[in-house]
Protein backbone atom coordinates (compact mmCIF):
# COMPACT_ATOMS: atom_id res chain seq x y z
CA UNK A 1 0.00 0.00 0.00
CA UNK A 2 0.95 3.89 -0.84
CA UNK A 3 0.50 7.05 0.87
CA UNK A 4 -2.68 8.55 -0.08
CA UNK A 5 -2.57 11.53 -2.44
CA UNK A 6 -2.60 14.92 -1.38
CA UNK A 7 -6.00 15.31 -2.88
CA UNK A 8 -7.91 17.18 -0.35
CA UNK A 9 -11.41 16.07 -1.88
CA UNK A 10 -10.74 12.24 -2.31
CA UNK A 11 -8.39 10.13 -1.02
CA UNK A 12 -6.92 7.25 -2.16
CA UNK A 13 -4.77 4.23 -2.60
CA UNK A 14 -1.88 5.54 -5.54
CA UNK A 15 -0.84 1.73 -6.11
CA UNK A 16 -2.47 -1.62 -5.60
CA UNK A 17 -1.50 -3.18 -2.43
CA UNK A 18 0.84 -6.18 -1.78
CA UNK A 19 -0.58 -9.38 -2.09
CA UNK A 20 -3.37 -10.13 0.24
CA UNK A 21 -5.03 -13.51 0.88
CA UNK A 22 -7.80 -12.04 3.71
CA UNK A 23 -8.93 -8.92 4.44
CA UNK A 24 -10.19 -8.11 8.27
CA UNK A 25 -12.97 -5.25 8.63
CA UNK A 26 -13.95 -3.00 11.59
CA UNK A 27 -17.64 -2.31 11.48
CA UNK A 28 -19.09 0.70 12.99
CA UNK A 29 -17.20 3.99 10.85
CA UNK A 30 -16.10 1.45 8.47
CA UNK A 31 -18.61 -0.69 6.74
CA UNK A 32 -21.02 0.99 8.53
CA UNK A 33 -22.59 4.86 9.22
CA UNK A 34 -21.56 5.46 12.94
CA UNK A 35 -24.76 7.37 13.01
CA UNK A 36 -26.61 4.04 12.78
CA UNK A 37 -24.59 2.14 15.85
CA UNK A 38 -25.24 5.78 18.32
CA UNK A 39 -28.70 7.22 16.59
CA UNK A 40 -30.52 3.37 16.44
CA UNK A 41 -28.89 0.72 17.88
CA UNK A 42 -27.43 2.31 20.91
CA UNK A 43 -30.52 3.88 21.76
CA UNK A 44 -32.60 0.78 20.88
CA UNK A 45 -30.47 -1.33 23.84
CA UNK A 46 -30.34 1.13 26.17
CA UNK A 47 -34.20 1.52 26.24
CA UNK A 48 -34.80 -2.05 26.33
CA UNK A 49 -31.95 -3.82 27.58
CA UNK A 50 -32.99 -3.38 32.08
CA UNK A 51 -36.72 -5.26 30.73
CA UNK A 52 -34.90 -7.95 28.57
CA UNK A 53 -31.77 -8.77 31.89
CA UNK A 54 -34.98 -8.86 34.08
CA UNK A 55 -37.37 -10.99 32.04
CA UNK A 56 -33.99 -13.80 31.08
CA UNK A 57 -32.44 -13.83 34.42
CA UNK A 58 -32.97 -17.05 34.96
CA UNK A 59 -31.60 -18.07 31.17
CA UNK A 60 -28.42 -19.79 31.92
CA UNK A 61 -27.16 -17.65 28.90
CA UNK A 62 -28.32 -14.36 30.48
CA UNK A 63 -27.18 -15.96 34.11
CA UNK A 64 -24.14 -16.60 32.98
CA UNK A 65 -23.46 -12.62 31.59
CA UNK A 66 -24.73 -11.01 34.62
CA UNK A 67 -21.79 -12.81 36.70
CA UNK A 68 -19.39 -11.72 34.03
CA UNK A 69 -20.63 -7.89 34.57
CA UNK A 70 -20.30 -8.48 38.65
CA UNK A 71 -16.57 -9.91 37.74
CA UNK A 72 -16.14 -7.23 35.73
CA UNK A 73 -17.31 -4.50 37.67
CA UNK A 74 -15.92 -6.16 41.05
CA UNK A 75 -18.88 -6.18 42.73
CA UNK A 76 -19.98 -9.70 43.04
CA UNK A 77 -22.55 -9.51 46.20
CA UNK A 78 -24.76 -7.08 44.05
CA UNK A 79 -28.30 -7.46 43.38
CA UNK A 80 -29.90 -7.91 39.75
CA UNK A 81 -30.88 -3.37 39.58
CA UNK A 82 -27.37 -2.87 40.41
CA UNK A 83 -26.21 -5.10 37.32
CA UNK A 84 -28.43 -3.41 35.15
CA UNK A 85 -27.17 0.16 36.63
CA UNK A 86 -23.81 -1.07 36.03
CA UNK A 87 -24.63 -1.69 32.12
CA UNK A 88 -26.60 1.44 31.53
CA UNK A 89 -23.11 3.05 33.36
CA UNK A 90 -21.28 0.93 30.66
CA UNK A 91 -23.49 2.39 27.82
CA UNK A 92 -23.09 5.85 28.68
CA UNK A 93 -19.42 5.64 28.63
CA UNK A 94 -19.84 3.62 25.62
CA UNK A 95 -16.96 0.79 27.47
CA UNK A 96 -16.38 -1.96 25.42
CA UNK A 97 -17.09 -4.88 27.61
CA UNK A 98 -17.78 -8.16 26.80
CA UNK A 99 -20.44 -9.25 28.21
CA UNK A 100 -22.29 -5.99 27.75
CA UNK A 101 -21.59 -6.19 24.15
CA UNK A 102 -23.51 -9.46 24.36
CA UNK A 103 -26.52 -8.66 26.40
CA UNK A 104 -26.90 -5.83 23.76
CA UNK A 105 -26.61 -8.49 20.97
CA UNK A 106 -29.38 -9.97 21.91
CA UNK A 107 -31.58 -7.29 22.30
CA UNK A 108 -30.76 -5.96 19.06
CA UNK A 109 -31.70 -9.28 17.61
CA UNK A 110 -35.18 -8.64 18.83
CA UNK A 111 -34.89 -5.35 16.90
CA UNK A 112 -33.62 -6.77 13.72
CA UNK A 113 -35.95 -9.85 13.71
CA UNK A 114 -39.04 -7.52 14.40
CA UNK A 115 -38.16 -5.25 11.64
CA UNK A 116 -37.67 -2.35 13.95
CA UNK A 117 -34.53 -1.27 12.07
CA UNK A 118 -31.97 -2.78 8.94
CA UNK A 119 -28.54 -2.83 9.53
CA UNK A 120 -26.83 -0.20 7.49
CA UNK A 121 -23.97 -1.23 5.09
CA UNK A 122 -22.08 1.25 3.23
CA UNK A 123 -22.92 0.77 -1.01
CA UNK A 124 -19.51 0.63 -1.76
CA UNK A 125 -18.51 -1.88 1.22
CA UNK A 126 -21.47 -3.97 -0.54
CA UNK A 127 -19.75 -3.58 -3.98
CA UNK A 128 -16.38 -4.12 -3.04
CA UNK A 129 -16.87 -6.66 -0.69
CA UNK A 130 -18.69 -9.11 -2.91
CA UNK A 131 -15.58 -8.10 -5.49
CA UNK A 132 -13.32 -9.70 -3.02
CA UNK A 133 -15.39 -12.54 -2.10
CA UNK A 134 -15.69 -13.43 -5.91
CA UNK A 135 -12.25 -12.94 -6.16
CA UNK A 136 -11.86 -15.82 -3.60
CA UNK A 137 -10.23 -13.65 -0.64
CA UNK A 138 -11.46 -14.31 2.66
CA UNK A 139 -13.07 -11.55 4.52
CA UNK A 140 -13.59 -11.25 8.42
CA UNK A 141 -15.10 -8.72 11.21
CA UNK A 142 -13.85 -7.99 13.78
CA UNK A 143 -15.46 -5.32 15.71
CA UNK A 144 -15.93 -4.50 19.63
CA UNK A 145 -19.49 -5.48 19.34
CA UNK A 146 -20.23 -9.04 20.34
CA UNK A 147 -20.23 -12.01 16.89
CA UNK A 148 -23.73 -12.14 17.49
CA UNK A 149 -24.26 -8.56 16.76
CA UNK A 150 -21.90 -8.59 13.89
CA UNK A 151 -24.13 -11.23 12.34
CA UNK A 152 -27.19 -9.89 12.88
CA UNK A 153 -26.26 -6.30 11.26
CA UNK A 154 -25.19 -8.37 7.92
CA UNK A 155 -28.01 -10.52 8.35
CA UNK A 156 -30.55 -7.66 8.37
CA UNK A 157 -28.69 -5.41 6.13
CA UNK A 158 -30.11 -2.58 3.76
CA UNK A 159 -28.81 -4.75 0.75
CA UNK A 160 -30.60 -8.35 2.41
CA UNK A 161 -28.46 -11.00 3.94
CA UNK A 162 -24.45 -10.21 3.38
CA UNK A 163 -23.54 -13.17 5.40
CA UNK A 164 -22.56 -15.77 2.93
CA UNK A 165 -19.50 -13.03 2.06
CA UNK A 166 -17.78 -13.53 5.17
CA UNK A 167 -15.55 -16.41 6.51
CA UNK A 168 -15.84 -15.51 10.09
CA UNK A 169 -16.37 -13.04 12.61
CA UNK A 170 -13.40 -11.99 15.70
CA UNK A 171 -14.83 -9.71 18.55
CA UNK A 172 -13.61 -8.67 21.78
CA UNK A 173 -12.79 -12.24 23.17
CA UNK A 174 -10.03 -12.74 20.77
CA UNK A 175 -8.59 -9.26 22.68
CA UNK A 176 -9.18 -5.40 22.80
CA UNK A 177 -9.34 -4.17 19.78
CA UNK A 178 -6.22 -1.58 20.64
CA UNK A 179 -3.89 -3.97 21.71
CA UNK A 180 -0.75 -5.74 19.74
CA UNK A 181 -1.75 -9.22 20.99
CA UNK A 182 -4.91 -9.39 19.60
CA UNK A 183 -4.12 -9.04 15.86
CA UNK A 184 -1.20 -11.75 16.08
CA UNK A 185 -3.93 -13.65 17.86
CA UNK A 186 -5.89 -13.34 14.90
CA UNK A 187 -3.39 -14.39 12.21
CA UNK A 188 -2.56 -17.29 14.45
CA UNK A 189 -6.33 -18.53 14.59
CA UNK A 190 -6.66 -17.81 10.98
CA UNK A 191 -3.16 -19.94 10.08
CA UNK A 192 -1.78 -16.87 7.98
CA UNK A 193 1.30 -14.61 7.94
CA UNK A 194 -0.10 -11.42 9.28
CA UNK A 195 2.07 -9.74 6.55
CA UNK A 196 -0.79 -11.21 4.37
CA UNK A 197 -3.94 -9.61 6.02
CA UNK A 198 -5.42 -6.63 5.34
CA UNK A 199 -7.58 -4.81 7.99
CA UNK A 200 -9.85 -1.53 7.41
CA UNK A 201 -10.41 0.34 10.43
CA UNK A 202 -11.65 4.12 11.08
CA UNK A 203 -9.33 4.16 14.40
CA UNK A 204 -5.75 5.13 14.50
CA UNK A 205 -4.86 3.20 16.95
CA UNK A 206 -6.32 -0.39 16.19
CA UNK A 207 -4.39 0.26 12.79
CA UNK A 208 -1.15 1.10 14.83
CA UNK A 209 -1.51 -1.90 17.05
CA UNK A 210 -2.65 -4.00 13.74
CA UNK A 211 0.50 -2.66 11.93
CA UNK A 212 2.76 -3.38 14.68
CA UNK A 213 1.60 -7.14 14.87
CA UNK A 214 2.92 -7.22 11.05
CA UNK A 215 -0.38 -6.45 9.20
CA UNK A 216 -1.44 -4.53 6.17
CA UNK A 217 -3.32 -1.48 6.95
CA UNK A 218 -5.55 0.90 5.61
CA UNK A 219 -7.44 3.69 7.64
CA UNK A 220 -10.96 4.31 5.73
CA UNK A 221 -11.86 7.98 6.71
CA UNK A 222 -15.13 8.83 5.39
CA UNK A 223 -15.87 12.55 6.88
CA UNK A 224 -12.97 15.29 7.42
CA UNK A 225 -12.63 14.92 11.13
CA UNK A 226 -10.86 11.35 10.32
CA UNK A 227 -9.23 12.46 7.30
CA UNK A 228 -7.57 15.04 9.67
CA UNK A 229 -6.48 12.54 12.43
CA UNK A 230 -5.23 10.14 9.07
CA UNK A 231 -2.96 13.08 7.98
CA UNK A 232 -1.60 13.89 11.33
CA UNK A 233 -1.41 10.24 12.08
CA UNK A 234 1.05 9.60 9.08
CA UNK A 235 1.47 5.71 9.49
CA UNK A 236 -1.18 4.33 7.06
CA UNK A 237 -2.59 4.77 3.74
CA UNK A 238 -5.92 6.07 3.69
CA UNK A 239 -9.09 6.23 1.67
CA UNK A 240 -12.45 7.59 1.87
CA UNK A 241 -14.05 5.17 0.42
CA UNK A 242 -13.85 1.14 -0.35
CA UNK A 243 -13.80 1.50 -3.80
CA UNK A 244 -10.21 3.20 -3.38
CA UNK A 245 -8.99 0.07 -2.30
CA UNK A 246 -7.23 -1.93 -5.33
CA UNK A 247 -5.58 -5.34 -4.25
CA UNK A 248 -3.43 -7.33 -6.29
């Protein structure tokens, strides 16, 4: 991959990239309008995520994820209303915690399944995405939100049911998303050189931790706030768009 051009009203990729036999994508800023994870989905769980923890307690699922938050939160002797004060703490501060990320999976599966709300998809993530998978590369998520939620989003998409493009799905249980270790940890489950991964990200610093695990990288910045951080950032080549993205 190149340095993007210094083409203040589109940015792309000058050269095809080296080869690449998977490509790895964040979701939300990515594939996907971040305006649809905060304006719909995080709304959506936060309304009715307390009703859905109170109505499954007793789901050894459900059971199992409230203990998690008490771990998490170390407060194991609390009651059922503090666990669910705990989460909606959690989804203020938008923290990327496992087993919240799951509980909210679920819940948004109601939403999805009851047509409350499609899961947006970016056209030219569509287009190019399909290009790949015809072209026989594998493609993977891996995004903070839980595998269930990734699924569900591409199940329920605004183009129908993307799901037969991907090979698999990596959240947060592989490792934080920010962190070295968890990209290696990826090329190892996949069986691949991590020289021969690509992953798309909107976040500087999963692509510096992705990059310093020995992947390819390429920062998608679709708005001119994350252009900006791209240019100061330096490390990556950047587009605005997926259809910038040539691979060879």
């Amino acid at each position: 991959m190149n340095e993007y051009m210094n083409d203040p009203d589109r940015l792309r990729l000058e050269e095809p990239t080296p080869d690449v036999r998977a490509i790895i994508t964040d979701i939300e800023g990515t594939t996907s309008d971040i305006a649809f994870v905060h304006d719909v989905l995080f709304p959506y769980a936060r309304e009715y995520l307390p009703e859905f923890v109170r109505a499954r307690a007793d789901d050894p699922e459900v059971a199992a994820l409230v203990e998690d938050v008490r771990n998490e939160a170390d407060a194991t002797d609390v009651d059922l209303d503090r666990v669910i004060d705990i989460l909606g703490q959690w989804m203020d501060e938008d923290r990327k915690s496992t087993p919240l990320k799951a509980l909210q999976g679920m819940v948004w599966q109601q939403g999805y399944t009851d047509g409350d709300f499609t899961g947006h998809v970016y056209d030219d993530a569509v287009a190019s995405m399909q290009a790949w998978a015809d072209d026989r590369r594998a493609l993977y998520v891996y995004s903070s939100g839980s595998v269930t939620a990734q699924r569900l989003l591409f199940t329920y998409s605004d183009h129908g049911d993307l799901t037969d493009l991907f090979s698999g799905y990596f959240d947060t249980r592989i490792g934080p998303k920010k962190k070295i270790r968890s990209y290696k940890a990826i090329a190892a489950e996949l069986g691949e050189p991590p020289s021969s991964l690509l992953f798309l990200s909107d976040v500087g610093d999963e692509l510096d931790a992705a990059a310093e695990a020995g992947l390819q990288t390429c920062w998608v910045a679709r708005d001119e706030d994350t252009q900006e951080k791209a240019r100061m950032n330096e490390r990556h080549p950047v587009v605005a768009s997926f259809e910038d993205i040539e691979l060879i």
